[in-house]
C-alpha atoms as a PDB file:
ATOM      1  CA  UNK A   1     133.718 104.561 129.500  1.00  0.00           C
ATOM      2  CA  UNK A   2     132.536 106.687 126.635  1.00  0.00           C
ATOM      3  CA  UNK A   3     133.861 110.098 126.058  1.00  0.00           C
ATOM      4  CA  UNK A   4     132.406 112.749 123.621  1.00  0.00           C
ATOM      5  CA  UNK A   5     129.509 114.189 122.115  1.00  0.00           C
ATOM      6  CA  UNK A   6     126.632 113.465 124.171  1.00  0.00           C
ATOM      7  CA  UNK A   7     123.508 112.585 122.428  1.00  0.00           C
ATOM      8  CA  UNK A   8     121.390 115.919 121.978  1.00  0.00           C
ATOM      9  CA  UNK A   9     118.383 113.880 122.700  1.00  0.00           C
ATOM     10  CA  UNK A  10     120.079 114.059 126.153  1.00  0.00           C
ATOM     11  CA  UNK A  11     119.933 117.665 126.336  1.00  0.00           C
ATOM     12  CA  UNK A  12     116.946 118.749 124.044  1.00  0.00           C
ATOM     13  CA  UNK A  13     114.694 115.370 125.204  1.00  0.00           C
ATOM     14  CA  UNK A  14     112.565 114.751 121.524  1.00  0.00           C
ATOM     15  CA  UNK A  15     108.983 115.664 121.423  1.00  0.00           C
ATOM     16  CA  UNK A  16     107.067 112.694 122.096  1.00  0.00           C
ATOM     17  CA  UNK A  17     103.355 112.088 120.645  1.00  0.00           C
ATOM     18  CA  UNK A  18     100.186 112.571 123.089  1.00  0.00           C
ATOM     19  CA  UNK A  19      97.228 111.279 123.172  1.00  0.00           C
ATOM     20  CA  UNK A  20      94.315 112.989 125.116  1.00  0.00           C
ATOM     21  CA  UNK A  21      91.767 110.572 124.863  1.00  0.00           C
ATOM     22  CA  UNK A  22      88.308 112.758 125.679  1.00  0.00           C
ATOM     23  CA  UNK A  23      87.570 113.263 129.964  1.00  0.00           C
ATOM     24  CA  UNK A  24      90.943 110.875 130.698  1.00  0.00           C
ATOM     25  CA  UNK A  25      94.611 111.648 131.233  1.00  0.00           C
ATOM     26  CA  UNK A  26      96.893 111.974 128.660  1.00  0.00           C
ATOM     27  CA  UNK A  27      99.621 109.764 127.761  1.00  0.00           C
ATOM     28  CA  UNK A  28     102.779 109.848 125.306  1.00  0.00           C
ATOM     29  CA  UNK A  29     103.553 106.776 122.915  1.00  0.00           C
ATOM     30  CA  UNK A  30     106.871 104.948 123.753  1.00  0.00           C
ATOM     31  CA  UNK A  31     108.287 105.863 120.468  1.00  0.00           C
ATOM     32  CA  UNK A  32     106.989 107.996 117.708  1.00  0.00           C
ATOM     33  CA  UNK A  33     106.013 106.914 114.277  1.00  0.00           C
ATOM     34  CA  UNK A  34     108.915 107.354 111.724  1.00  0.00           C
ATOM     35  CA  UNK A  35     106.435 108.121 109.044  1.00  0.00           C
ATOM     36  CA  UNK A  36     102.377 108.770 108.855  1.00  0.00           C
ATOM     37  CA  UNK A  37      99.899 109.394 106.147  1.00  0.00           C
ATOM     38  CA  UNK A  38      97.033 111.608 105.827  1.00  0.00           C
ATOM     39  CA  UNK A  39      94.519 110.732 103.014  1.00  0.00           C
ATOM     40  CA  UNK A  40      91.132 112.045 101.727  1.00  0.00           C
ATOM     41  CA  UNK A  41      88.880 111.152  98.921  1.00  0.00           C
ATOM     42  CA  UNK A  42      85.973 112.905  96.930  1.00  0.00           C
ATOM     43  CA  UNK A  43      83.080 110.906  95.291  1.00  0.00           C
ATOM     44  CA  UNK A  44      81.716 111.749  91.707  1.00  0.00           C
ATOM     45  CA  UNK A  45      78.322 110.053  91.059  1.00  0.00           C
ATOM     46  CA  UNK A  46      77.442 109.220  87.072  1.00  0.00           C
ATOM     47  CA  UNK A  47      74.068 109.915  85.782  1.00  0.00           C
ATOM     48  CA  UNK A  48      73.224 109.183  82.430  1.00  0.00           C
ATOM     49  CA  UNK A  49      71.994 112.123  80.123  1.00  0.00           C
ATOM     50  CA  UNK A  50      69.436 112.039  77.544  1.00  0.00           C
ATOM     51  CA  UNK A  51      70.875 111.830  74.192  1.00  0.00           C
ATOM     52  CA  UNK A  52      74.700 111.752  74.803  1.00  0.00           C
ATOM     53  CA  UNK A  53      76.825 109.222  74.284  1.00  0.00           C
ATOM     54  CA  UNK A  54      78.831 109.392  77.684  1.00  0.00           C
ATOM     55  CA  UNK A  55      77.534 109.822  81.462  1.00  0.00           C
ATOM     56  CA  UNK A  56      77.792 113.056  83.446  1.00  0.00           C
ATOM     57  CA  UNK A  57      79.673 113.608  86.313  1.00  0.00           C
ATOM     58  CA  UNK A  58      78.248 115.284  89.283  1.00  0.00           C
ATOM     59  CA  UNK A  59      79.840 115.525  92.654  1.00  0.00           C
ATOM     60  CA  UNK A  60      77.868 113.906  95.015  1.00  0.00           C
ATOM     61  CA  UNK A  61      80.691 114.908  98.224  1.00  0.00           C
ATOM     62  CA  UNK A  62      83.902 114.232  99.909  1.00  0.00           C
ATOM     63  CA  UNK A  63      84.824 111.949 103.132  1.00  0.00           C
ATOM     64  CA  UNK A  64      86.736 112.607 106.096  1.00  0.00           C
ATOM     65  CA  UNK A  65      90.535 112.564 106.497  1.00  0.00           C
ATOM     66  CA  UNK A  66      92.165 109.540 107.481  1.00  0.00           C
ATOM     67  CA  UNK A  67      95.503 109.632 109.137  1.00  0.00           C
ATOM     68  CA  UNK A  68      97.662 106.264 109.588  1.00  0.00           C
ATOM     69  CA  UNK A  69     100.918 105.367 111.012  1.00  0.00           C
ATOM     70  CA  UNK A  70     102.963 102.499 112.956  1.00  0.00           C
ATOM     71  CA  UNK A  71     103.606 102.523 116.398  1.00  0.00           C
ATOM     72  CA  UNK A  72     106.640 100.264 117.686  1.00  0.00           C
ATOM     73  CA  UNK A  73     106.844  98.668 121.582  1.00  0.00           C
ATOM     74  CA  UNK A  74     109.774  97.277 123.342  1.00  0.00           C
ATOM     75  CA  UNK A  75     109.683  96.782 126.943  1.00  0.00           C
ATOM     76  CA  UNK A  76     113.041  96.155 126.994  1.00  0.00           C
ATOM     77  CA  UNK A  77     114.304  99.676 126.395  1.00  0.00           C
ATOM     78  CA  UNK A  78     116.379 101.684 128.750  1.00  0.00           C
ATOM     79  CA  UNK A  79     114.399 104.542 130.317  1.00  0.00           C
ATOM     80  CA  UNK A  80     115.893 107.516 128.926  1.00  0.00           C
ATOM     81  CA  UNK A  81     114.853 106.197 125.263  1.00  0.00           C
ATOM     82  CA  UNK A  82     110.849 106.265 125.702  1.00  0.00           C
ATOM     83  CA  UNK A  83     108.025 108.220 126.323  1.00  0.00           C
ATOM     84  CA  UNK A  84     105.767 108.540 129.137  1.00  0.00           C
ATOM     85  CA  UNK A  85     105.420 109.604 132.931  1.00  0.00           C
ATOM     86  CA  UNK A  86     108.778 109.503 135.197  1.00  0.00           C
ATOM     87  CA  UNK A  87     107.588 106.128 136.638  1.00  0.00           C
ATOM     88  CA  UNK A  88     107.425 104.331 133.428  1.00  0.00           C
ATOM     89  CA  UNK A  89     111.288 105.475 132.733  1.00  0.00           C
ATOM     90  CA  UNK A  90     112.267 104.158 136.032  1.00  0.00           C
ATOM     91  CA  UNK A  91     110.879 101.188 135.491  1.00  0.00           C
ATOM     92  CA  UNK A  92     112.248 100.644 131.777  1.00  0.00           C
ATOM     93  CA  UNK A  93     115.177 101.501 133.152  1.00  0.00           C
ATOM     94  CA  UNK A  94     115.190  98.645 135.857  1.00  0.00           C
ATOM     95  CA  UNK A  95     113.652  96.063 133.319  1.00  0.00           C
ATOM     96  CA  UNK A  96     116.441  96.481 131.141  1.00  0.00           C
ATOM     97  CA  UNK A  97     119.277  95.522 133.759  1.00  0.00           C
ATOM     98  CA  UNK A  98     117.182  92.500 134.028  1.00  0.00           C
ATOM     99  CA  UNK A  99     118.097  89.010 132.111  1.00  0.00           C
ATOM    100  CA  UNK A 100     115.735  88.334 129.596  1.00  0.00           C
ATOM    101  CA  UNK A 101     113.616  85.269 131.695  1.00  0.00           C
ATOM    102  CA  UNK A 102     113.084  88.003 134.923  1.00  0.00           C
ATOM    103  CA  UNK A 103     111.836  91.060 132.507  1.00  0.00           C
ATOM    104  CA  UNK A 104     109.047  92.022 134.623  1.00  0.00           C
ATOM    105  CA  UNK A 105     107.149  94.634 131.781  1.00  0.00           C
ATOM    106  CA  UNK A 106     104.442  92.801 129.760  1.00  0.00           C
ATOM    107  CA  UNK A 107     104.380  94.880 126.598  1.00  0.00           C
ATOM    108  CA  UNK A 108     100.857  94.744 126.439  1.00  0.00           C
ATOM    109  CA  UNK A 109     100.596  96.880 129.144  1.00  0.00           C
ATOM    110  CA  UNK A 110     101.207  99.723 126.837  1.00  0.00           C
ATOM    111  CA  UNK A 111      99.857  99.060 123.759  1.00  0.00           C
ATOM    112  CA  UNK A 112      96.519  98.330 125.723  1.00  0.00           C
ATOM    113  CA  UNK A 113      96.511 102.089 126.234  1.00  0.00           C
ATOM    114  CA  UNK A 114      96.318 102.117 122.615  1.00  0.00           C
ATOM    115  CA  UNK A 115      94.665  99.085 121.251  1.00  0.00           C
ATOM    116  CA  UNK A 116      91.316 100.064 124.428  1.00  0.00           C
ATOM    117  CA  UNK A 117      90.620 103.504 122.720  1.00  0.00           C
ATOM    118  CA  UNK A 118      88.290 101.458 120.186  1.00  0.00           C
ATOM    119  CA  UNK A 119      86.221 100.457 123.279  1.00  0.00           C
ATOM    120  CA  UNK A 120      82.811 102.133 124.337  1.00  0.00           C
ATOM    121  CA  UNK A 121      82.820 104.634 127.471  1.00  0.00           C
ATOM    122  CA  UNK A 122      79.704 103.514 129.022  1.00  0.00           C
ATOM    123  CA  UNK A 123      78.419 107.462 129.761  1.00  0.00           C
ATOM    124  CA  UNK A 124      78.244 108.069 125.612  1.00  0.00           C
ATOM    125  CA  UNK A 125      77.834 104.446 124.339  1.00  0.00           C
ATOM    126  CA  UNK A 126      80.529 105.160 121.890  1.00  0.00           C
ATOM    127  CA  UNK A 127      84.420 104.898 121.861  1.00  0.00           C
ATOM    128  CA  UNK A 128      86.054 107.989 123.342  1.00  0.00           C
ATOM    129  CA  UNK A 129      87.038 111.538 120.751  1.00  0.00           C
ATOM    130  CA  UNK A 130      90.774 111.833 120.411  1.00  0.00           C
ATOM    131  CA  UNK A 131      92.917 114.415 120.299  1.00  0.00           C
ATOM    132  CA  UNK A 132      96.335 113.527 118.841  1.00  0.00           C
ATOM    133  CA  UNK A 133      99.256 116.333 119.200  1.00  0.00           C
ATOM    134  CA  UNK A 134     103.156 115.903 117.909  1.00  0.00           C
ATOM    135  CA  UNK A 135     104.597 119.219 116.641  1.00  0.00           C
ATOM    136  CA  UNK A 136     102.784 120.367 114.023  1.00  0.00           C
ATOM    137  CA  UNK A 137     100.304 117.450 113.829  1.00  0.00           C
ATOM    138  CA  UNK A 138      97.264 117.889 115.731  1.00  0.00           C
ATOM    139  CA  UNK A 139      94.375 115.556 114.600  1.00  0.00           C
ATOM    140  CA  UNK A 140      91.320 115.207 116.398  1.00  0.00           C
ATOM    141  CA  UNK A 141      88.835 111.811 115.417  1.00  0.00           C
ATOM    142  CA  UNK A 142      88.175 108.220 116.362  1.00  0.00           C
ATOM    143  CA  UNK A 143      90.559 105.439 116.343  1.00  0.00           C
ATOM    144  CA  UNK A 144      89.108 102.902 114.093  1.00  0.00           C
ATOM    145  CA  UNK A 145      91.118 100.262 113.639  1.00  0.00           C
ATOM    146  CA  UNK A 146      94.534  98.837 114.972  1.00  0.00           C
ATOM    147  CA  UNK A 147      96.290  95.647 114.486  1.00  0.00           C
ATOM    148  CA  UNK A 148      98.600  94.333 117.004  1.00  0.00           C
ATOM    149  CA  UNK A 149     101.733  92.127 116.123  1.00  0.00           C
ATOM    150  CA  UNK A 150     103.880  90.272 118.586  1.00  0.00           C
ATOM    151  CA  UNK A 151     107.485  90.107 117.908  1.00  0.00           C
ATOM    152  CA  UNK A 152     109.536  89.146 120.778  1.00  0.00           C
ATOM    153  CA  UNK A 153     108.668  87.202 124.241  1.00  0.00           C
ATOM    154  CA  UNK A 154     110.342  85.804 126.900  1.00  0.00           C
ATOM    155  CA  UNK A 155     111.203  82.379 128.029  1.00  0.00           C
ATOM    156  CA  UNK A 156     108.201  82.365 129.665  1.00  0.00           C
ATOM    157  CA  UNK A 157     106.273  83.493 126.286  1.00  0.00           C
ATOM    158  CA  UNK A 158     105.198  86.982 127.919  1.00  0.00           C
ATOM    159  CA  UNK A 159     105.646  89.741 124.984  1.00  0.00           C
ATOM    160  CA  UNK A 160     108.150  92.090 124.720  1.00  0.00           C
ATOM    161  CA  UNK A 161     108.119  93.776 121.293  1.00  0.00           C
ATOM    162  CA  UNK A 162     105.414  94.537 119.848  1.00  0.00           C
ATOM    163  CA  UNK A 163     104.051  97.124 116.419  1.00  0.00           C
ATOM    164  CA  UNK A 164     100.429  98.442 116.468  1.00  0.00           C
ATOM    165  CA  UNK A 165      99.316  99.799 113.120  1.00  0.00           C
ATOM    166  CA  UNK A 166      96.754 102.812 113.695  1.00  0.00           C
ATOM    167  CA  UNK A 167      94.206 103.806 111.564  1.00  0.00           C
ATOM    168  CA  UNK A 168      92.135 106.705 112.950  1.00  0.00           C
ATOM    169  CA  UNK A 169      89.500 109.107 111.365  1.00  0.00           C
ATOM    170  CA  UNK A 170      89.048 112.625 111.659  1.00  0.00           C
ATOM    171  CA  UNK A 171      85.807 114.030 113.578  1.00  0.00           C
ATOM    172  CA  UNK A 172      84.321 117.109 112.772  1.00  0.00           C
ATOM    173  CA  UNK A 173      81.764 119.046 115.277  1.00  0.00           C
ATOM    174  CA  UNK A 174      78.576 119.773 112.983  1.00  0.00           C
ATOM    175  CA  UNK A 175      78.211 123.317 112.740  1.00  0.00           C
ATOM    176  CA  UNK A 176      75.707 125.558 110.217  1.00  0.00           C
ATOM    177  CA  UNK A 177      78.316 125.733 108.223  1.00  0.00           C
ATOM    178  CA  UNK A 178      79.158 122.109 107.936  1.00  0.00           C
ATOM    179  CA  UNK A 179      75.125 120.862 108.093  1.00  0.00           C
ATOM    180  CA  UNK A 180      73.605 118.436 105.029  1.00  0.00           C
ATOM    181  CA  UNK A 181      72.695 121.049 102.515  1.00  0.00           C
ATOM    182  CA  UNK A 182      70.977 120.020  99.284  1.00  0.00           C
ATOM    183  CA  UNK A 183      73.494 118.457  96.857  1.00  0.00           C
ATOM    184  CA  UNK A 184      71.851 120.055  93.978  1.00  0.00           C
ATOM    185  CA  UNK A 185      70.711 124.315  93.555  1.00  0.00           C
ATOM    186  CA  UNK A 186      67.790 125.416  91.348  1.00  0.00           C
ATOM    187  CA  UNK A 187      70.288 126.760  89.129  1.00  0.00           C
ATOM    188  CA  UNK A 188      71.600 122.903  87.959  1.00  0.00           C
ATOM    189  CA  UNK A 189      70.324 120.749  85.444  1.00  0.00           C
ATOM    190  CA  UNK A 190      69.610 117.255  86.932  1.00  0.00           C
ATOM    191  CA  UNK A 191      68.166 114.279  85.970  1.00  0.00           C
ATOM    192  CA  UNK A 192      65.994 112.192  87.852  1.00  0.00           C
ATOM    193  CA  UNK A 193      64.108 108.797  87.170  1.00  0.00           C
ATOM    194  CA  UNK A 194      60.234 108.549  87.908  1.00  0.00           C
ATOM    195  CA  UNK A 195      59.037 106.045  90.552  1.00  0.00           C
ATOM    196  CA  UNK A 196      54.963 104.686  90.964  1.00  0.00           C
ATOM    197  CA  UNK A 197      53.444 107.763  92.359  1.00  0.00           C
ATOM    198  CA  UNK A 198      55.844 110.593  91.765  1.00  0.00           C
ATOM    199  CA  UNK A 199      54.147 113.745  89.937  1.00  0.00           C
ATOM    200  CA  UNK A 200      55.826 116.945  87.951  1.00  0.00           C
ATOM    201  CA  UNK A 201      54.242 119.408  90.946  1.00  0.00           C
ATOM    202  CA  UNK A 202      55.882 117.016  93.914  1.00  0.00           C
ATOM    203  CA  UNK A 203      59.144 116.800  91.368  1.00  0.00           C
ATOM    204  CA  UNK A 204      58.939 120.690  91.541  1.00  0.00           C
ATOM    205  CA  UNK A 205      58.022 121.145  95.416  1.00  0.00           C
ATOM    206  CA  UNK A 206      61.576 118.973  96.486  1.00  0.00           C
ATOM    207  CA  UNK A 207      63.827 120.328  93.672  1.00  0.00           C
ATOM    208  CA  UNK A 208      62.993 123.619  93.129  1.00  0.00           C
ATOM    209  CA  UNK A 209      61.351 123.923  96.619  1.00  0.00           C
ATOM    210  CA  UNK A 210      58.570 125.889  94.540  1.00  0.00           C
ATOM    211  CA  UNK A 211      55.608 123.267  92.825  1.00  0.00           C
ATOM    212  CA  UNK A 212      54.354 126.322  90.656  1.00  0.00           C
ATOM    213  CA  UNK A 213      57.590 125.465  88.882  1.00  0.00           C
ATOM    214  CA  UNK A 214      56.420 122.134  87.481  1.00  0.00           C
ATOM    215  CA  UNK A 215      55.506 123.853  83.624  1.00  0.00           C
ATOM    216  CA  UNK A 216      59.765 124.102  83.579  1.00  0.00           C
ATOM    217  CA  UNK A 217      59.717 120.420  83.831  1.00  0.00           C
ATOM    218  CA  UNK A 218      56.890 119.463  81.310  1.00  0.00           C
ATOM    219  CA  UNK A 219      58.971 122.015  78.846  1.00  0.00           C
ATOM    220  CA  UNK A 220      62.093 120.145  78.792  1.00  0.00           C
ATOM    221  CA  UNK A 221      60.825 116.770  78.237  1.00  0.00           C
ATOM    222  CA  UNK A 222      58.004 117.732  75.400  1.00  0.00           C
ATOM    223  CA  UNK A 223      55.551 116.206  78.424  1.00  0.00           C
ATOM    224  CA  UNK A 224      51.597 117.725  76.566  1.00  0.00           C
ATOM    225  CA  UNK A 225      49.881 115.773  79.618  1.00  0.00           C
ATOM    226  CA  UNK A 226      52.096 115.914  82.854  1.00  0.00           C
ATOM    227  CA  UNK A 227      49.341 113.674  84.761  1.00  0.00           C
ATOM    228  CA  UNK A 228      51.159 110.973  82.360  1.00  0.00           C
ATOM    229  CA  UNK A 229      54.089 110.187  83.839  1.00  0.00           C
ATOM    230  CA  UNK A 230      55.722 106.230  83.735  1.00  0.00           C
ATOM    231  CA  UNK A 231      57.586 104.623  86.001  1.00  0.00           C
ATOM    232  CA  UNK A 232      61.263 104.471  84.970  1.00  0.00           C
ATOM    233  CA  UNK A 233      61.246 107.125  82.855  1.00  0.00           C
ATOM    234  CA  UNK A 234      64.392 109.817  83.259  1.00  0.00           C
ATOM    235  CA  UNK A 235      63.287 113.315  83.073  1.00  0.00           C
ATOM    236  CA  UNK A 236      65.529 116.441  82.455  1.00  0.00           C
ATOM    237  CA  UNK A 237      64.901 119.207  85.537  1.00  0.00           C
ATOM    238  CA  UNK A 238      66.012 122.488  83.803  1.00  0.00           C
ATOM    239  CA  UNK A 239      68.139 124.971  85.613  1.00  0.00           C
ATOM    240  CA  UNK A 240      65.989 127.593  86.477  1.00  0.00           C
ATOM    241  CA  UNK A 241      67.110 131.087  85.712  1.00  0.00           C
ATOM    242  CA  UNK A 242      67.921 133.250  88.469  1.00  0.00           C
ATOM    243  CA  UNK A 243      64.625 136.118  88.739  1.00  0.00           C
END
């Protein structure tokens, strides 16, 4: 019989990760991740300028965050070591007495609850919004993509041990502060390339949101007729100074 320190995971139980998939229950992961990485990119479009010798770099806008991480199964774990409803530790905890041909947990049963949140609710014809909380990580978004690996079964080949990598994408409610706006202001010199039917006034109306404007245009590109415009040529639209 062991006698000692008890395990402080005994007496302060360790915070186990939830998942709150949107309109179901809740449920806690049977262990939590030893590691996870959040990652976000920006894209920076080239456009080539008249007269210079090297493009210029416009930011053209950023992507959502990405968080990933491992998740690790064992049905064969004693109940006081996992996560999840008082049930599911009694029954760990009787699986684990068992011999290894009469475990009666098929793993799959719980990464299921993992591996399903890619699948379509009927009522919004898309895969449910998640809500993921552990400590200070909350992250709400989408799980998009999860690989499951089998590492252990029973004589009878049912799994026991299993790792799920997670790959899930943050969601972000639109909002009027978060809505398309135009990448580009009035007060930014951009370039644009002339397709069969474009004209300087149209050019004006969608840049500049003014077509009175379209003199600025046939300025910076030396244009005497701007009814002459051809297709594929790259025209300079000026900043326009603030009135």
């Amino acid at each position: 019989m062991y006698i000692g320190i008890p395990n402080p995971n005994i007496l302060v139980p360790l915070e186990k990760m939830t998942i709150q998939p949107a309109g179901k229950t809740a449920f806690q992961v049977l262990y939590n991740p030893e590691s996870y990485r959040q990652s976000r990119a920006v894209q920076y479009a080239q456009a080539m300028g008249i007269g210079t010798n090297v493009p210029i770099s416009q930011f053209s806008g950023g992507s959502l965050e990405i968080l990933q991480f491992r998740l690790f199964f064992d049905s064969m774990s004693a109940g006081s070591e996992v996560g999840g409803t008082l049930l599911d530790k009694a029954a760990f905890t009787g699986n684990s007495l068992l011999p290894s041909m009469a475990k009666q947990i098929d793993v799959r049963t719980y990464t299921q609850k993992v591996y399903g949140l890619m699948e379509i609710v009927p009522a919004k014809h898309a895969p449910p919004l998640l809500t993921l909380k552990w400590s200070s990580l909350q992250f709400t978004g989408h799980l998009v993509s999860c690989q499951q690996t089998f590492v252990r079964f029973n004589e009878r080949g049912m799994p026991l041990r299993a790792w799920l990598d997670c790959v899930f994408q943050e969601f972000i409610a639109p909002t009027k502060v978060n809505l398309p706006r135009p990448l580009e202001s009035p007060d930014t010199t951009k370039y644009r390339t002339v397709h069969q039917g474009d004209s300087l006034w149209a050019l004006s109306a969608k840049e500049y949101g003014q077509p009175e404007e379209w003199r600025a245009i046939a300025d910076a590109n030396g244009l005497a007729n701007p009814r002459l415009l051809r297709s594929g040529e790259r025209l300079v639209l000026p900043a326009l100074k603030k009135k």
